[in-house]
Protein backbone atom coordinates (compact mmCIF):
# COMPACT_ATOMS: atom_id res chain seq x y z
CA UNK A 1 -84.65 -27.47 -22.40
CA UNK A 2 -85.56 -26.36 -18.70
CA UNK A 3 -88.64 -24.01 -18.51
CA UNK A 4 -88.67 -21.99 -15.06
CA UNK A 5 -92.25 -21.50 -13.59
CA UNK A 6 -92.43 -19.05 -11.17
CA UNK A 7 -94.42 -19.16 -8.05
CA UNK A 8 -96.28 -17.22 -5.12
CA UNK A 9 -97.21 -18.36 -2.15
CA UNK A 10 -99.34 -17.10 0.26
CA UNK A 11 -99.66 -17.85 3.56
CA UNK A 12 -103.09 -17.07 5.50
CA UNK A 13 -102.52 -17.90 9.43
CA UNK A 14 -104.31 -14.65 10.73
CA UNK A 15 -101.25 -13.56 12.43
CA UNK A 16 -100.20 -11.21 9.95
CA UNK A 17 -103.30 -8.51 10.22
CA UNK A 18 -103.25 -8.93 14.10
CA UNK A 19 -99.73 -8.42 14.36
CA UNK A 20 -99.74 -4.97 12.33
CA UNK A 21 -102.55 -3.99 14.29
CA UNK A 22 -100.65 -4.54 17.44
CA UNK A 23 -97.43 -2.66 15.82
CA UNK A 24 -100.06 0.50 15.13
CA UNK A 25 -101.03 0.40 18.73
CA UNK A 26 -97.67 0.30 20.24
CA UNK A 27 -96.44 2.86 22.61
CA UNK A 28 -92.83 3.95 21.41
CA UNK A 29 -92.14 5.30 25.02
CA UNK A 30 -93.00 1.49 26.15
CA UNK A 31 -90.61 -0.05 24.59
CA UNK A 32 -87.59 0.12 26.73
CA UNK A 33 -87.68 -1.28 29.91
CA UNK A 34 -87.58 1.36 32.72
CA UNK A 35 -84.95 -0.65 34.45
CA UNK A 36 -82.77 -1.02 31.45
CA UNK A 37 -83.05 2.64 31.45
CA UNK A 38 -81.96 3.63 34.38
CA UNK A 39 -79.40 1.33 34.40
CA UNK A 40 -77.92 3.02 31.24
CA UNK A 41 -78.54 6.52 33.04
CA UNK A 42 -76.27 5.33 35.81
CA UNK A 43 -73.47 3.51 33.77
CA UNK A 44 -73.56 6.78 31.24
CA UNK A 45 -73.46 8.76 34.63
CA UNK A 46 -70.63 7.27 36.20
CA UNK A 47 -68.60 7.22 32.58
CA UNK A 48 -68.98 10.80 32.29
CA UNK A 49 -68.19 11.49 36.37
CA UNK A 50 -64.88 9.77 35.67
CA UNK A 51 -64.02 12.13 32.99
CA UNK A 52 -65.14 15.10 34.57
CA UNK A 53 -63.39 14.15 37.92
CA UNK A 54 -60.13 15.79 35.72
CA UNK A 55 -61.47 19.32 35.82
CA UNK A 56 -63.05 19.05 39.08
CA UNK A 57 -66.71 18.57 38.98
CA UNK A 58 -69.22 15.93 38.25
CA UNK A 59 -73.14 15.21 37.43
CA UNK A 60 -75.87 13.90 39.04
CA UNK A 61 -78.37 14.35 36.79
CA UNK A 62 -77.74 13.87 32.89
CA UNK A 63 -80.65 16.15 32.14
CA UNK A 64 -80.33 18.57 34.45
CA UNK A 65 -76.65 19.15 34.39
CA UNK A 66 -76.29 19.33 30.72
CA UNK A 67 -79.06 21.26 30.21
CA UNK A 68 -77.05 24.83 29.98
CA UNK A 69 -74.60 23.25 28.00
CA UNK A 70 -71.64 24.28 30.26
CA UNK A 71 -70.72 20.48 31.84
CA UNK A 72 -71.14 19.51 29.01
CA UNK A 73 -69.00 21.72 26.86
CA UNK A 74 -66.36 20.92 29.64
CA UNK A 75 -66.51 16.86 29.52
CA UNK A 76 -66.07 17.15 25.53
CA UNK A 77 -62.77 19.01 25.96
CA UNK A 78 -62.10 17.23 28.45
CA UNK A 79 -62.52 13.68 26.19
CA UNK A 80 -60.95 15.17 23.15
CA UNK A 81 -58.26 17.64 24.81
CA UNK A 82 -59.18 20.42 22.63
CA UNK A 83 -60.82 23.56 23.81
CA UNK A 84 -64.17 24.53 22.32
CA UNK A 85 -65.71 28.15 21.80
CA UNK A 86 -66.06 30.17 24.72
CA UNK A 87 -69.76 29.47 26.58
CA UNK A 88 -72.42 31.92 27.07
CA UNK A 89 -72.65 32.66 30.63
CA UNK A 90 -75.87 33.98 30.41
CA UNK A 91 -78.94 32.56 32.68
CA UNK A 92 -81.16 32.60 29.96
CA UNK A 93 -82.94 29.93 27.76
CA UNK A 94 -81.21 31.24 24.51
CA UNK A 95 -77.64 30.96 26.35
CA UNK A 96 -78.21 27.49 27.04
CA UNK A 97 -79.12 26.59 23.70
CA UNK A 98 -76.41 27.73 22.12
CA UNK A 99 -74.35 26.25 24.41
CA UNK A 100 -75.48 22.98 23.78
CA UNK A 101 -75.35 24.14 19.80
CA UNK A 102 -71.49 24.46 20.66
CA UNK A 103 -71.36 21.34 21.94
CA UNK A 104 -73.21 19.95 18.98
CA UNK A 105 -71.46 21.37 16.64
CA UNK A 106 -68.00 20.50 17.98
CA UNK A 107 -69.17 16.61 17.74
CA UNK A 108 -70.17 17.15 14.12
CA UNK A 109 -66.76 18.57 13.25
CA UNK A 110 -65.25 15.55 14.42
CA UNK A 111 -67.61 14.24 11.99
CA UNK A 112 -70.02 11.67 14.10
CA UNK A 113 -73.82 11.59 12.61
CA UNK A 114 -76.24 13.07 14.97
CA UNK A 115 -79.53 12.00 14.32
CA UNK A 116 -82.89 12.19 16.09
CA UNK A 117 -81.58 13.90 19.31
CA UNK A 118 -84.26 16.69 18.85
């Protein structure tokens, strides 16, 4: 007959209560590398320029030039050759927010998981 002991170990090297202090103390916007960044801002650019190069514009700036909504209405039915609800033309902040709602919304029909974009 076998008998099974069980067993904890426990392993006291220091590192673990520095390390989680370190973790606390992290800044989140420090973690990616500013280069890395931009370089991801550029390739996502250019991606995005050579789709909207079919209806005759482009982007510079990702935030600015999505931030009505209307380029980037156009690039999604432009990607998925289906037209989405009209835009709001308006100048106003609550135009551009739904406009970017649109776009949201289309991208959740097609069912893709948004999460943490607020």
């Amino acid at each position: 007959m076998m008998t099974q002991i069980e067993t904890t170990v426990h392993y006291d090297n220091g590192y673990e209560d520095e390390y989680m202090i370190q973790e606390d103390e992290w800044d989140r916007d420090m973690l990616l590398d500013p280069a890395w960044e931009q370089q991801q801002r550029k390739t996502f650019t250019a991606w995005c320029n050579s789709h909207l190069r079919k209806a005759g514009t482009q982007i510079d700036n990702i935030e600015e030039d999505f931030r009505n909504g209307l380029k980037l209405m156009l690039l999604l039915e432009v990607i998925s050759g289906e037209r989405l609800p009209k835009p709001d033309r308006g100048k106003m902040r609550f135009h551009k927010i739904a406009n970017v709602n649109k776009a949201l919304d289309f991208i959740t029909s097609k069912g893709v998981k948004l999460v943490s974009i607020g």
